[in-house]
Protein backbone atom coordinates (compact mmCIF):
# COMPACT_ATOMS: atom_id res chain seq x y z
CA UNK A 1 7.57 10.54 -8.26
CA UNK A 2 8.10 6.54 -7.09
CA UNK A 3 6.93 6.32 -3.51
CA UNK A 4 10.28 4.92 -2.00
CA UNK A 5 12.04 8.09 -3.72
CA UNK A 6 9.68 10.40 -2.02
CA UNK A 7 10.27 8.32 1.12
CA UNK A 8 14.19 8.66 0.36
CA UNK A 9 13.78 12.27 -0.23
CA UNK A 10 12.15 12.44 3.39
CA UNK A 11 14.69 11.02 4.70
CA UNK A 12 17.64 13.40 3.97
CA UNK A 13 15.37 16.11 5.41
CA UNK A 14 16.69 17.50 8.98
CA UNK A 15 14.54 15.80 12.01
CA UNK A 16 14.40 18.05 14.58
CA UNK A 17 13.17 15.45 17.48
CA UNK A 18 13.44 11.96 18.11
CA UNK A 19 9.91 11.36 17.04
CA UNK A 20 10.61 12.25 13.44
CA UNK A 21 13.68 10.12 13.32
CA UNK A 22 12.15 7.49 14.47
CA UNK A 23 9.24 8.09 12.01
CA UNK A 24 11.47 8.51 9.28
CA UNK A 25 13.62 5.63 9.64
CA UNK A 26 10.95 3.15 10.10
CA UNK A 27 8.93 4.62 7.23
CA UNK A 28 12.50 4.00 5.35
CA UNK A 29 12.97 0.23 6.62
CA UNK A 30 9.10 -0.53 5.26
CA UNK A 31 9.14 1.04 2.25
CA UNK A 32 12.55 -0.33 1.30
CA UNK A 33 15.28 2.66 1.61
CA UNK A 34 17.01 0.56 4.36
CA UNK A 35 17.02 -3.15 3.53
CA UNK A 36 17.42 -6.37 6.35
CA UNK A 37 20.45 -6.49 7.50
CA UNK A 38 21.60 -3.42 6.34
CA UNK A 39 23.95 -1.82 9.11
CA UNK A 40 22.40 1.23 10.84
CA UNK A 41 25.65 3.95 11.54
CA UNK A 42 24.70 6.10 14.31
CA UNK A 43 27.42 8.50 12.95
CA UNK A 44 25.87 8.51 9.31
CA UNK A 45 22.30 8.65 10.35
CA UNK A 46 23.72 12.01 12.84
CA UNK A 47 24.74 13.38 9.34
CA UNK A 48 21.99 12.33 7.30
CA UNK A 49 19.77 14.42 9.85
CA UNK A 50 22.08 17.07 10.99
CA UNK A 51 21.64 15.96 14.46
CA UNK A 52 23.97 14.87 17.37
CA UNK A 53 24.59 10.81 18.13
CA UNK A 54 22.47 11.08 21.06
CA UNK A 55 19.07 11.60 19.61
CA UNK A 56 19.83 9.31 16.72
CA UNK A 57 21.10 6.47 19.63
CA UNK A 58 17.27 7.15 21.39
CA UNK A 59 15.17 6.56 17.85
CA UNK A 60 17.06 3.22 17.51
CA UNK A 61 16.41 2.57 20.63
CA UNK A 62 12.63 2.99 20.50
CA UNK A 63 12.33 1.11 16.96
CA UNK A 64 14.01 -2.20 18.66
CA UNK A 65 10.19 -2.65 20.33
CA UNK A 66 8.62 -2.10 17.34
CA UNK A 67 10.84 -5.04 15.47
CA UNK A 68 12.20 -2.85 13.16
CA UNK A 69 15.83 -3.04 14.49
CA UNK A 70 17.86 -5.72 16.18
CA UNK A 71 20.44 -4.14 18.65
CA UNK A 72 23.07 -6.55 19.95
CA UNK A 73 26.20 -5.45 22.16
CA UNK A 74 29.31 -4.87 20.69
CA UNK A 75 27.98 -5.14 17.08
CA UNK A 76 25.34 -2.14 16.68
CA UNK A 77 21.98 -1.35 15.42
CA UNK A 78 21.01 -3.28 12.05
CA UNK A 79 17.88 -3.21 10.40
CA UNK A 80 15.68 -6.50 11.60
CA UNK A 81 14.17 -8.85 9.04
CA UNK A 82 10.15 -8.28 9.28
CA UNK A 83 8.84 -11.88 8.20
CA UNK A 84 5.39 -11.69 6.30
CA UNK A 85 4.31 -14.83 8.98
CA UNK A 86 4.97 -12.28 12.00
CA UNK A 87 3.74 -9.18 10.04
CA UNK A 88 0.48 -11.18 9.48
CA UNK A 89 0.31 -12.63 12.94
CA UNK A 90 0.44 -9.09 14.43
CA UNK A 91 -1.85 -7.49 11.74
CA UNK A 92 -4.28 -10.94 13.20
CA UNK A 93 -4.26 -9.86 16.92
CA UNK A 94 -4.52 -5.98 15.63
CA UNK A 95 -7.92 -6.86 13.61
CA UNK A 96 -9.02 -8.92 16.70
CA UNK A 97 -8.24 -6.05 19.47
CA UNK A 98 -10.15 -3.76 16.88
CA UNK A 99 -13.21 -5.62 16.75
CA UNK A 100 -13.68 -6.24 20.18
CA UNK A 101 -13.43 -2.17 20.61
CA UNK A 102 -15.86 -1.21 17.67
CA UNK A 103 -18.67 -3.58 19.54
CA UNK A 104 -17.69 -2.46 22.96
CA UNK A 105 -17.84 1.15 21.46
CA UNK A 106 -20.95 0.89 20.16
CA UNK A 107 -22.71 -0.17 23.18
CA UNK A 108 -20.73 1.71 25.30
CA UNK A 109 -20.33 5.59 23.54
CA UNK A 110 -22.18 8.14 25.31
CA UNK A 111 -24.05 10.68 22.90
CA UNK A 112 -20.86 13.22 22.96
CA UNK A 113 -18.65 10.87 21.91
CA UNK A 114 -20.67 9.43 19.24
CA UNK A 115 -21.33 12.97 17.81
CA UNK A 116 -17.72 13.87 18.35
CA UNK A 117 -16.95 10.69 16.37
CA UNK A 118 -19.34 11.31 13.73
CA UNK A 119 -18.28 14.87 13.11
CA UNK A 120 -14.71 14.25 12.43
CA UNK A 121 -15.29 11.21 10.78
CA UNK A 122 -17.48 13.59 7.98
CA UNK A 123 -14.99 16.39 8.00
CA UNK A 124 -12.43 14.06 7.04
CA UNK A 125 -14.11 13.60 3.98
CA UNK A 126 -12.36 16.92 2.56
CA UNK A 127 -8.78 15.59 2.86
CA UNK A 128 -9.78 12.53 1.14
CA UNK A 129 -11.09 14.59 -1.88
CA UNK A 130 -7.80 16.89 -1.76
CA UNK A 131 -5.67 14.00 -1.45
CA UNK A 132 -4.16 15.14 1.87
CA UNK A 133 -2.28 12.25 3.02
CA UNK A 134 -0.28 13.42 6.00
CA UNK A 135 -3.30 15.39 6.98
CA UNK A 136 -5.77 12.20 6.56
CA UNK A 137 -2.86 10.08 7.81
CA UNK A 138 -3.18 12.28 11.75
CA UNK A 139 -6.68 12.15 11.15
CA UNK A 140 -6.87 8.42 10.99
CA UNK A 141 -5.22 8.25 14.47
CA UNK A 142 -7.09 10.45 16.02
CA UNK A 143 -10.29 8.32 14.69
CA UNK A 144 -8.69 4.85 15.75
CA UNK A 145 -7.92 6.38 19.03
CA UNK A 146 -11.72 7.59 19.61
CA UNK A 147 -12.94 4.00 18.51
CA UNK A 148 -10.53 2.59 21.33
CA UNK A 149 -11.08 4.90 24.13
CA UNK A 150 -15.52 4.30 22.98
CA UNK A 151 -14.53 0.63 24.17
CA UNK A 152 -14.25 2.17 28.24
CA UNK A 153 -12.37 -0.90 28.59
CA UNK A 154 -8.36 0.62 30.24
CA UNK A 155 -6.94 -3.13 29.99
CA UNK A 156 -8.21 -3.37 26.32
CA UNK A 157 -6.92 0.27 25.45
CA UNK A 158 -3.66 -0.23 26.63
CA UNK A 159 -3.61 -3.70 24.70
CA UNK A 160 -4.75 -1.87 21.51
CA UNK A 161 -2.84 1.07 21.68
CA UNK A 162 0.60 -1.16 22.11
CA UNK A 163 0.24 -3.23 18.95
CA UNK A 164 -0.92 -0.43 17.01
CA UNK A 165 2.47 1.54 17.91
CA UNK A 166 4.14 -1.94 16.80
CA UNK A 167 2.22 -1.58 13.25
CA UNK A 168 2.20 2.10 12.61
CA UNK A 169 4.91 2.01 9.59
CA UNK A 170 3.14 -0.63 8.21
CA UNK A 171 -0.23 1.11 8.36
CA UNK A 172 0.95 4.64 7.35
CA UNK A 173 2.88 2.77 4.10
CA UNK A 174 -1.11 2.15 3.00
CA UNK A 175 -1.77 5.46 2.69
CA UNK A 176 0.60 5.58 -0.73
CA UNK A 177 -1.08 3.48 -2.49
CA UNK A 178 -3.31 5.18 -5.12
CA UNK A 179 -7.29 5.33 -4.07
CA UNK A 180 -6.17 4.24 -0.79
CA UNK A 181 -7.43 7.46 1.27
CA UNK A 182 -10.99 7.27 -0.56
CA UNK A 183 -11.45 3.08 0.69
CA UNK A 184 -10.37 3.86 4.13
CA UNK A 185 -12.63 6.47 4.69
CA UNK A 186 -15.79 4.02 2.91
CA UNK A 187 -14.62 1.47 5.72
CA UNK A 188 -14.69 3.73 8.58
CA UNK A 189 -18.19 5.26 7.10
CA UNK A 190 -18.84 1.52 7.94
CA UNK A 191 -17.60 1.75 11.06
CA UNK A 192 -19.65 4.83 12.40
CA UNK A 193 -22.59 4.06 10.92
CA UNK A 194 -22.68 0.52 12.95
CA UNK A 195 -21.62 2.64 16.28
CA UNK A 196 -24.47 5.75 15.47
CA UNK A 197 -27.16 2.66 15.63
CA UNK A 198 -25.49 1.20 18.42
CA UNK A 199 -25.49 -2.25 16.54
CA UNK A 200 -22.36 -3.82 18.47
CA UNK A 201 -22.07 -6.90 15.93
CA UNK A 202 -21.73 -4.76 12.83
CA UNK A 203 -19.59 -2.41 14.10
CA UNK A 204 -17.28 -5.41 15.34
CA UNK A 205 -17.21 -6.93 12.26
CA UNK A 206 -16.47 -3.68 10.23
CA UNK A 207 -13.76 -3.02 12.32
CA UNK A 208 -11.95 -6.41 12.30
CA UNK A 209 -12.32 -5.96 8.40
CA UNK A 210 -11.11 -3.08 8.10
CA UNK A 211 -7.78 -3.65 9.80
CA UNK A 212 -7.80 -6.83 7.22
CA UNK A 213 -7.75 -4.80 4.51
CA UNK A 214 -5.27 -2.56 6.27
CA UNK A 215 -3.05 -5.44 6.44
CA UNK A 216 -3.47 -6.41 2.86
CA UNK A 217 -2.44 -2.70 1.65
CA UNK A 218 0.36 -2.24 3.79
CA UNK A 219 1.71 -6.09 2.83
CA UNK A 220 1.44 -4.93 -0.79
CA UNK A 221 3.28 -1.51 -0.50
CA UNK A 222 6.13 -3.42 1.99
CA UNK A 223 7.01 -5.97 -0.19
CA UNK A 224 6.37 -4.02 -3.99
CA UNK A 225 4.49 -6.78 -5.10
């Protein structure tokens, strides 16, 4: 099955909170399903997901930040046009934010966290070998979000946690791409190993490629070329 059927076929499923719409339509606007331009019906999209206006209203609301949607009065909710300039320039300051927090992180991880990091970083190793991408997709999250809160730097955190909510779409659209799963774990092997030996210059550079190559797969799986 074509990835943008499987995301179609996700779509028509019934999303129970606002999190999942919101989820489901931006997964649709990346992947293709919705197109630029393409008129967002509150009243459809309340059908589509067997849901009332209002929750359907709130999703749109929370994907205008995220530049997925444009929302003007008097003319509705549309779907935005993503250039590749300002997809790049955001994927930039992402793989910037990132490698300041894998050198922070390892100078600044205490031994728990390092261990804690190290742990789930090997037990992840099982959903990349059973092709669990939802499963590895959480997991990736939760390992980003360790990295970032290793920095002990609030100011930095809250930078790096905004422009990753901006960019989630994009980065959960590399996770369908075949052999995807197995390379992202290889580059965050990279990442822990740097952080384990405390070697802040490898670990910042790891990181910073990493969300490179990120921006590479998800640019790839947006566009279809």
């Amino acid at each position: 099955m074509s990835a943008n059927l499987r995301i179609q076929n996700d779509l028509v499923r019934t999303g129970l909170t606002v999190d999942q719409i919101v989820r489901a339509i931006a997964d649709g606007i990346v992947t293709g399903a919705f197109r630029p331009g393409d008129k967002l019906d509150e009243v459809s999209l309340a059908e589509r997901f067997a849901v009332s206006r209002t929750p359907i209203r709130e999703a749109l609301w929370q994907l205008v930040p995220m530049g997925l949607v444009d929302r003007r009065p008097n003319r509705g909710a549309t779907v935005a046009v993503v250039s590749q300039e300002r997809l790049a320039a955001m994927f930039e300051t992402m793989a910037d934010l990132e490698g300041t927090c894998g050198r922070y992180a390892a100078l600044r991880m205490n031994p728990w966290e390092r261990a804690a990091l190290e742990r789930e970083h090997l037990a992840s190793a099982r959903l990349v070998h059973l092709g669990l991408e939802d499963d590895y997709e959480s997991f990736n999250a939760e390992f980003h979000t360790r990295l970032y809160r290793g920095a002990h730097n609030e100011h930095l955190f809250e930078l790096v946690t905004l422009t990753r909510s901006r960019l989630a779409p994009f980065r959960r659209a590399q996770f369908r791409l075949r052999g995807r799963l197995a390379k992202s774990w290889e580059e965050h092997d990279v990442i822990v190993t740097a952080i384990l030996c405390a070697d802040a210059i490898a670990a910042g550079e790891a990181a910073h490629a990493h969300v490179a190559t990120v921006s590479e797969a998800s640019a790839v799986f947006a566009t279809g070329k």
